[in-house]
Protein backbone atom coordinates (compact mmCIF):
# COMPACT_ATOMS: atom_id res chain seq x y z
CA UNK A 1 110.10 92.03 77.35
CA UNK A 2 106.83 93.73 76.80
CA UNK A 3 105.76 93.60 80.38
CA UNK A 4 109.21 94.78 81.87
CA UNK A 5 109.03 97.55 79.27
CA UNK A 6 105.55 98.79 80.33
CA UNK A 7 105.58 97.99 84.23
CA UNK A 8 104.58 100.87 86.33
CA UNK A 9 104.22 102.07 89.95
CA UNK A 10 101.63 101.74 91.87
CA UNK A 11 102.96 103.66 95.30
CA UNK A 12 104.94 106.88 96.03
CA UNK A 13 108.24 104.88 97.07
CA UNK A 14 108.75 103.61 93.06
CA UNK A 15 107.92 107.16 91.22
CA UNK A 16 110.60 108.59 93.72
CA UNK A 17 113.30 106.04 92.42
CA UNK A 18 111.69 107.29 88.81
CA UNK A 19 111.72 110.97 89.64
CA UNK A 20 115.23 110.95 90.66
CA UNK A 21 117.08 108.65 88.02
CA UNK A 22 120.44 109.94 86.59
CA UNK A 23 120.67 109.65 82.87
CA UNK A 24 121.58 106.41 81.03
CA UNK A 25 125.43 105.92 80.01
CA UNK A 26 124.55 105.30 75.96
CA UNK A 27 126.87 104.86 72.98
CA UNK A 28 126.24 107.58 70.47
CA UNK A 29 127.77 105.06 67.70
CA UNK A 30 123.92 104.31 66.34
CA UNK A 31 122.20 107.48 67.37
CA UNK A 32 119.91 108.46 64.61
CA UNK A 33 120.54 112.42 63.67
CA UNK A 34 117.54 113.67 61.19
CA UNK A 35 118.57 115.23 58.02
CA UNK A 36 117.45 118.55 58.36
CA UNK A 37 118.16 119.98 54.78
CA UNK A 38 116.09 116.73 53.82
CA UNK A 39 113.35 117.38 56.32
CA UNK A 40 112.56 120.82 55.00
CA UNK A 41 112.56 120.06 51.16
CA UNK A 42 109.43 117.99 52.23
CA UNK A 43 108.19 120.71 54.10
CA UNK A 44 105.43 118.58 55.96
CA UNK A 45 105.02 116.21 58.44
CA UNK A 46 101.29 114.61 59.53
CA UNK A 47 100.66 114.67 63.10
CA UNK A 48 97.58 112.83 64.27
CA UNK A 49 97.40 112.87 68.22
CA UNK A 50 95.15 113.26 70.68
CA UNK A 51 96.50 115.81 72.93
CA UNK A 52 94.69 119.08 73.57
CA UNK A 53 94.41 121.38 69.95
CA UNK A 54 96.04 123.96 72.08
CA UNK A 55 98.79 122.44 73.02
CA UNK A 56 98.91 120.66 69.33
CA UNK A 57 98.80 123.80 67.90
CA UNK A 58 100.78 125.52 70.01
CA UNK A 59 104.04 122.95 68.95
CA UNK A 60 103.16 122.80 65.53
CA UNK A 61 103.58 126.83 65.43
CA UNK A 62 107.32 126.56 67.55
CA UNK A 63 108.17 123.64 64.83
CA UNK A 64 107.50 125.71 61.84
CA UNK A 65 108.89 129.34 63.60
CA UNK A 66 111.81 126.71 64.12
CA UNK A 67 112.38 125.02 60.70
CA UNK A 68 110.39 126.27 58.30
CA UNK A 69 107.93 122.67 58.21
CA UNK A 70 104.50 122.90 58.29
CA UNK A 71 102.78 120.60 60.83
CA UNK A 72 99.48 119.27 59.53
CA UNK A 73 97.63 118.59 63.00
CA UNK A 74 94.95 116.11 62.73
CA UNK A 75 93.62 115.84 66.38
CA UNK A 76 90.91 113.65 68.37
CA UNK A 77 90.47 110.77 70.41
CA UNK A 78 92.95 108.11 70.71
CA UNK A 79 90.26 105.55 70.15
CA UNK A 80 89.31 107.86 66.91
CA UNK A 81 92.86 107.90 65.84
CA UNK A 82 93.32 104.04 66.89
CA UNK A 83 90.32 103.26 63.78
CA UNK A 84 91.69 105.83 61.53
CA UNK A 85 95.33 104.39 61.38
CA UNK A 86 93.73 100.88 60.95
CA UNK A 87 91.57 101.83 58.32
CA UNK A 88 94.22 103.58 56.45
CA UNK A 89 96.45 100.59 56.89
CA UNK A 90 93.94 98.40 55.30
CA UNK A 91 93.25 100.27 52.42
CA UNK A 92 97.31 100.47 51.69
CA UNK A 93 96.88 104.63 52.38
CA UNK A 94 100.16 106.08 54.30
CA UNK A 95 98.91 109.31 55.25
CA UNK A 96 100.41 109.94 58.79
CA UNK A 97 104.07 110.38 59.96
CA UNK A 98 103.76 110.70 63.28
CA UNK A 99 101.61 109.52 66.07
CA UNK A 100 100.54 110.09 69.26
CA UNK A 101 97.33 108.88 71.92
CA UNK A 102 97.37 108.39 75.46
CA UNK A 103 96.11 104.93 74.61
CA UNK A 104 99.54 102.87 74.86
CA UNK A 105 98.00 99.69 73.76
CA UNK A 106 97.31 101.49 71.10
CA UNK A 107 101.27 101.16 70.08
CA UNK A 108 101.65 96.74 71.09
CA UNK A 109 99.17 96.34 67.89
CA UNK A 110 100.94 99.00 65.87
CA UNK A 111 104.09 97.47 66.59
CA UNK A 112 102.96 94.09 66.31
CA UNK A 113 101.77 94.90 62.87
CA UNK A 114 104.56 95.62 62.03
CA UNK A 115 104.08 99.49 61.15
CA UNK A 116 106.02 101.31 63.34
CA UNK A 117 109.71 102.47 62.28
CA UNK A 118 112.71 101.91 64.88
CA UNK A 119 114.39 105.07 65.55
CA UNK A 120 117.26 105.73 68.39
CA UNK A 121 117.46 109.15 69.46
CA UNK A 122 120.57 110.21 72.13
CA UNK A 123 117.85 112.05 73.90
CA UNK A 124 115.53 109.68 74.61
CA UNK A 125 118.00 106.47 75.41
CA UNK A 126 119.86 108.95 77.98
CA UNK A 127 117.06 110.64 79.69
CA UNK A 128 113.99 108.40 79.63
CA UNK A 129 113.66 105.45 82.01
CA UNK A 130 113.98 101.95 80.27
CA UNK A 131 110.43 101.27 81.09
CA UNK A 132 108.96 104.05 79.50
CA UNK A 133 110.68 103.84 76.29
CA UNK A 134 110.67 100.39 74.02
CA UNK A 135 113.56 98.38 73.50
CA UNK A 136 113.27 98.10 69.68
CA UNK A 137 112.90 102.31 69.43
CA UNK A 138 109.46 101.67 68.24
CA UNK A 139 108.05 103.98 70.38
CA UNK A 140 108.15 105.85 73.92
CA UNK A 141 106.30 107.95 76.24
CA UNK A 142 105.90 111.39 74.96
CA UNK A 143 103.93 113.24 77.43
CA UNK A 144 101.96 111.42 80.96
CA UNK A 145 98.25 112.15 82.35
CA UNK A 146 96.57 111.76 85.66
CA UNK A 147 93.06 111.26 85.73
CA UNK A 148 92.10 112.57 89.46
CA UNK A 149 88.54 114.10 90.64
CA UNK A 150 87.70 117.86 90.15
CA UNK A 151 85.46 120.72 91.47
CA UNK A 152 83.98 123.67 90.67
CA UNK A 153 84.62 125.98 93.84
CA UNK A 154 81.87 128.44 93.39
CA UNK A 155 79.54 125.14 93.49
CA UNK A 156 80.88 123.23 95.76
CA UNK A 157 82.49 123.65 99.39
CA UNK A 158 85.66 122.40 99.83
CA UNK A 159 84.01 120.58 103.65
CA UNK A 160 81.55 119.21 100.99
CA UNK A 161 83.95 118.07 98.23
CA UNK A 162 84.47 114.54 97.43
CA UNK A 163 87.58 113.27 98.85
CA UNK A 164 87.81 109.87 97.38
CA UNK A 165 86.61 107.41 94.60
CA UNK A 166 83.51 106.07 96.71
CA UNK A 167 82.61 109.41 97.76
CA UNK A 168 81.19 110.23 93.72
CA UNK A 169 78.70 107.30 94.99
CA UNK A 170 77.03 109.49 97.35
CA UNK A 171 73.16 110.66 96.93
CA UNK A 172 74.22 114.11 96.49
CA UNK A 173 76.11 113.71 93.60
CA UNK A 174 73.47 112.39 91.47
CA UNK A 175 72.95 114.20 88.18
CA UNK A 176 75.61 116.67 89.18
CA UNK A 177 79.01 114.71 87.44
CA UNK A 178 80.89 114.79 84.33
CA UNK A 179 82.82 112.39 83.01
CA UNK A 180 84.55 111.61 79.46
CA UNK A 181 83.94 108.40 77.38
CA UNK A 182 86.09 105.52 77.09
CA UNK A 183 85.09 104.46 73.70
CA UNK A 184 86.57 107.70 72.46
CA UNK A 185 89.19 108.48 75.09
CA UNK A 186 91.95 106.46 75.12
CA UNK A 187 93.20 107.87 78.52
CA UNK A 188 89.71 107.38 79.97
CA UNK A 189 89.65 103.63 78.60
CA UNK A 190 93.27 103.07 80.98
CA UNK A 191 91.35 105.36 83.55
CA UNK A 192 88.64 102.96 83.62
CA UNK A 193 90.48 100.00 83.44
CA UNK A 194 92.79 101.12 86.34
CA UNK A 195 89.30 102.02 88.76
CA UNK A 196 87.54 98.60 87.57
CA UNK A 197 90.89 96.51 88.89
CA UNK A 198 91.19 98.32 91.98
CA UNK A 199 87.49 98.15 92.83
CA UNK A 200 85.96 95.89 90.65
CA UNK A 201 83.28 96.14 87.69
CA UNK A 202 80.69 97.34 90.59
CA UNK A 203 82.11 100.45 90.94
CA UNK A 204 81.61 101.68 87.58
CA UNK A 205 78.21 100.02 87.46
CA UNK A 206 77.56 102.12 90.93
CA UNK A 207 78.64 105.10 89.37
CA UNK A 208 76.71 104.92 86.25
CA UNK A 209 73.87 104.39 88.60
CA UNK A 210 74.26 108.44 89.40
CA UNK A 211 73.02 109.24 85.79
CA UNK A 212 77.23 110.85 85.02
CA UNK A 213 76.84 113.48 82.03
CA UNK A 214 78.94 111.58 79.02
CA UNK A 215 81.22 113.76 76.92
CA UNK A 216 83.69 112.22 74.56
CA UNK A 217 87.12 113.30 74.90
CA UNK A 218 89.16 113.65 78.52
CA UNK A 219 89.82 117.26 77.92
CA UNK A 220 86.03 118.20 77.80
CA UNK A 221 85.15 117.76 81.17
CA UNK A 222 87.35 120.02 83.40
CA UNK A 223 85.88 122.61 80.96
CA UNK A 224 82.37 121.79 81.76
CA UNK A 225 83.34 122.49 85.47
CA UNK A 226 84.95 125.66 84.32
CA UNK A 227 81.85 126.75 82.32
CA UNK A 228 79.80 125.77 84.96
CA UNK A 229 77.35 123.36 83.60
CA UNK A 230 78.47 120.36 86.21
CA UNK A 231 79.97 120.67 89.82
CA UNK A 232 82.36 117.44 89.75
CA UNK A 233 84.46 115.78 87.61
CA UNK A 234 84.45 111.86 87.82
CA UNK A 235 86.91 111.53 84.69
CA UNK A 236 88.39 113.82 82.63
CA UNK A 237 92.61 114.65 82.74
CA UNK A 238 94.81 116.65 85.23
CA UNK A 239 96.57 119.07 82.59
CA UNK A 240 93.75 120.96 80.89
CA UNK A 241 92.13 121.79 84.87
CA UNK A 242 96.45 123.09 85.18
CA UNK A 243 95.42 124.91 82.11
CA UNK A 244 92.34 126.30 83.16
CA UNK A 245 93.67 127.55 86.29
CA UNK A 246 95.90 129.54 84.84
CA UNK A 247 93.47 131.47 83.47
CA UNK A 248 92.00 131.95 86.62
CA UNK A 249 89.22 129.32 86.52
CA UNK A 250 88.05 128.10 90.39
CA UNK A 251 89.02 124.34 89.99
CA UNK A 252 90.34 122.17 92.45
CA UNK A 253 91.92 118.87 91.89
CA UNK A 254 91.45 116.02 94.39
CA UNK A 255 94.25 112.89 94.31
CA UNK A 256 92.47 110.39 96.62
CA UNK A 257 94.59 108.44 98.96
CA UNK A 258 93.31 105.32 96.79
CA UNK A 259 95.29 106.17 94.03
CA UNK A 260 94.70 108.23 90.91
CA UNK A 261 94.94 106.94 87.50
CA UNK A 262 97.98 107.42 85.09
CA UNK A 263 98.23 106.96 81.89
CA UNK A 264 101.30 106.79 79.55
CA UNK A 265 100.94 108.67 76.27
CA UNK A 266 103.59 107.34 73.57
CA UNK A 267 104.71 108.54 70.47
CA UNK A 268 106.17 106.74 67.52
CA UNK A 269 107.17 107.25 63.25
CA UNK A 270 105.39 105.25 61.21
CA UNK A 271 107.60 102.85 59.12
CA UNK A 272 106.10 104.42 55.51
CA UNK A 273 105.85 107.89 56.60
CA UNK A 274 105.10 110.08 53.97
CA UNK A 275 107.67 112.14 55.34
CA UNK A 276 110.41 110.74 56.43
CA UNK A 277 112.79 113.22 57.09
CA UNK A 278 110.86 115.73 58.49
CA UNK A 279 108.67 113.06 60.22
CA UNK A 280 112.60 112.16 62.27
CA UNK A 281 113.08 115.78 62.66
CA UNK A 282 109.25 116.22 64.49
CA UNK A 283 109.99 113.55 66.26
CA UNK A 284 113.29 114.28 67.59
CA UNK A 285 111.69 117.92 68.52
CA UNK A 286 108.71 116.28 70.28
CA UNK A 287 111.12 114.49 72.65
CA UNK A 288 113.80 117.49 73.27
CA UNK A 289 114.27 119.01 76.58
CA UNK A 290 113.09 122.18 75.35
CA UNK A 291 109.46 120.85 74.02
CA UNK A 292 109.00 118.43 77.21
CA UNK A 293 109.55 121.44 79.30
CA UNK A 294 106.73 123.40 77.00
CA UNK A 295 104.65 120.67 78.05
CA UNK A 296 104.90 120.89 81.46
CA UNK A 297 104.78 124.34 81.83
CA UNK A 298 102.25 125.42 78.80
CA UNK A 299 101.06 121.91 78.74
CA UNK A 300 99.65 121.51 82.42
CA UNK A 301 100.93 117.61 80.98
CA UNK A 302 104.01 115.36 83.18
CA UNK A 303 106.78 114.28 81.72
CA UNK A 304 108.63 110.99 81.78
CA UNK A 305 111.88 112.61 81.31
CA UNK A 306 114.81 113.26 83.84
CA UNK A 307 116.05 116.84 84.49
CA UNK A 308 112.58 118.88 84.04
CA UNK A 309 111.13 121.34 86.74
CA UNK A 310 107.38 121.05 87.82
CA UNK A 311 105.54 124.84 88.38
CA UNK A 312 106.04 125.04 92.31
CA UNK A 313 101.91 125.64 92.47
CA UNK A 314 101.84 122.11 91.55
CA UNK A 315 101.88 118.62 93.48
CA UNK A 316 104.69 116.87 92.69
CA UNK A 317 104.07 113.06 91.20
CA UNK A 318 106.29 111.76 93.91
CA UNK A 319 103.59 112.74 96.48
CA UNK A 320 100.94 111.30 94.22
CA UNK A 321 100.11 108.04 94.82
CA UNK A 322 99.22 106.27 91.42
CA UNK A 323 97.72 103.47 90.19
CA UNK A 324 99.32 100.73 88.14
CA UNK A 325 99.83 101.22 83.99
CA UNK A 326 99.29 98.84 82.13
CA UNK A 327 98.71 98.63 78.77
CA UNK A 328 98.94 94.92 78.03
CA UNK A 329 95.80 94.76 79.84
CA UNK A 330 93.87 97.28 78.75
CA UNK A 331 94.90 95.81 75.29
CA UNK A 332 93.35 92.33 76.78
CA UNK A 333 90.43 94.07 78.20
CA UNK A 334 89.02 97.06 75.72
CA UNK A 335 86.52 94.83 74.13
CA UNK A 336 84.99 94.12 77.15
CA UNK A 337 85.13 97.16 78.89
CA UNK A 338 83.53 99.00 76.13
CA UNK A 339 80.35 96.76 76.25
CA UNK A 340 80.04 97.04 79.78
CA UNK A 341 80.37 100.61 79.75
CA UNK A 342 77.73 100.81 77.08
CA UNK A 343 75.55 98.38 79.38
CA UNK A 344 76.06 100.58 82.57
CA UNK A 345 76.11 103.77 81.24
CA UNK A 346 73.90 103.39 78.78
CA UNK A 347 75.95 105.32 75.69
């Protein structure tokens, strides 16, 4: 089950069929609809995610304008929130209400464990694509990252610009990349994972080999380009360089004809929310048209759903070629990855 649930594409042709899928025929007879009288006599909900504090911050503000419920934001890396969640677990604390990292194995040992609550929402079982959304309501994907390359255009010509993975191995771009950590980043850990199976543990070693500046989080280094400190970015996400375009910042993405790497970013209620009600509420919010739109167009993020409208400045996914997700083997593989990233890169 778990493997048809988190199967993913790895050419154009399948995120086509994914892009253009009508919505599911559902019975609405065990829909769950969140108490909202309920939800707002709590008045809270816990959100730990890793998603940008902007965007974070910026839903947390609609929820409240929209209900009256404060949204306690607690936001870092997925690996971060991964060890906080376990920790809390195993000292009996329940703290958090709702969750969210762009680490999706992150959600097979939550669920496993046996802490996750199963929730059906209309919205979710009508617009998001079986594989993308589990069968028990444990969880699905709340928001989607790419991981491509990334350049500073007042440093670097666009005839000089890497134009693929192997291209970051060139003499020239020694000393001058930036890349987030997968021991902290949960979308960098898939990102990894993804480059290591399509070219092997060499590449990585390769690329360590051209002394990469380390930052922690996958949102730090398109803003390292944008402030200037590093020309090109050999890991970091697609949706805060969207962001920092907006704002005018000279950054150009690169999708190499390789494949980029995706990542699936769930969400999911914890079975002894603090919160209930309000935690059902959140969650039904996070997953409404209305807020995966916001994330798209605010977020710079891409959306799972059916029915949404990418910013026309934008490349579409379906002309994206992407590699494979999957989370049952990052799951298998974490362990090792981090030590070998630690040997290689040294950190």
């Amino acid at each position: 089950m778990l493997r048809n649930l988190l199967r993913f594409i790895g050419c154009v042709a399948a995120t086509i069929v994914l892009a253009t899928l009508a919505p599911a025929r559902v019975s609405p007879a065990s829909f769950l609809v969140p108490d909202v009288a309920k939800a707002k006599a709590e008045g809270l909900v816990v959100f730990y995610t890793s998603v940008d504090v902007s965007v974070a911050e910026r839903l947390a503000r609609d929820f409240q304008s929209k209900y009256g419920i404060k949204v306690q934001v607690e936001r870092t890396g997925s690996e971060r929130v991964f060890q906080r969640v376990g920790q809390e677990m195993g000292s009996n604390l329940h703290v958090v209400d709702v969750v969210n990292t762009s680490d999706a194995a992150n959600f097979l040992v939550w669920k496993n464990s046996g802490w996750l609550a199963s929730v059906r929402f209309e919205e979710i079982e009508r617009y998001w694509p079986p594989q993308f959304r589990d069968r028990d309501g444990t969880f699905a994907t709340w928001r989607a990252t790419l991981s491509p390359i990334a350049y500073n255009a007042s440093l670097v010509k666009s005839s000089e610009a890497p134009a693929n993975w192997a291209d970051l191995l060139q003499p020239r771009w020694k000393g001058k990349l930036v890349k987030a950590h997968p021991a902290y980043s949960g979308s960098e850990m898939t990102a990894d994972y993804e480059l290591m199976k399509a070219f092997g543990w060499t590449y990585l070693q390769k690329l360590a080999d051209q002394k990469v500046m380390q930052v922690q989080s996958s949102t730090e280094p398109p803003k390292v380009l944008s402030r200037g400190e590093q020309p090109v970015m050999a890991g970091g996400n697609e949706y805060v360089v969207f962001q920092l375009q907006s704002q005018g910042s000279p950054l150009v993405l690169v999708y190499p004809p390789e494949g980029t790497p995706f990542e699936t970013s769930p969400a999911a209620i914890f079975k002894d929310a603090p919160h209930p009600n309000a935690a059902r509420l959140f969650y039904q919010y996070l997953f409404s048209r209305e807020t995966q739109q916001l994330l798209v167009e605010f977020g710079g993020l891409r959306s799972v759903r059916s029915g949404l409208k990418e910013p026309a400045n934008r490349v579409p996914i379906t002309r994206i070629r992407l590699f494979r997700d999957d989370p049952q083997g990052v799951l298998k593989t974490s362990d090792e990855m981090k030590t070998k990233y630690a040997q290689y890169f040294g950190t």
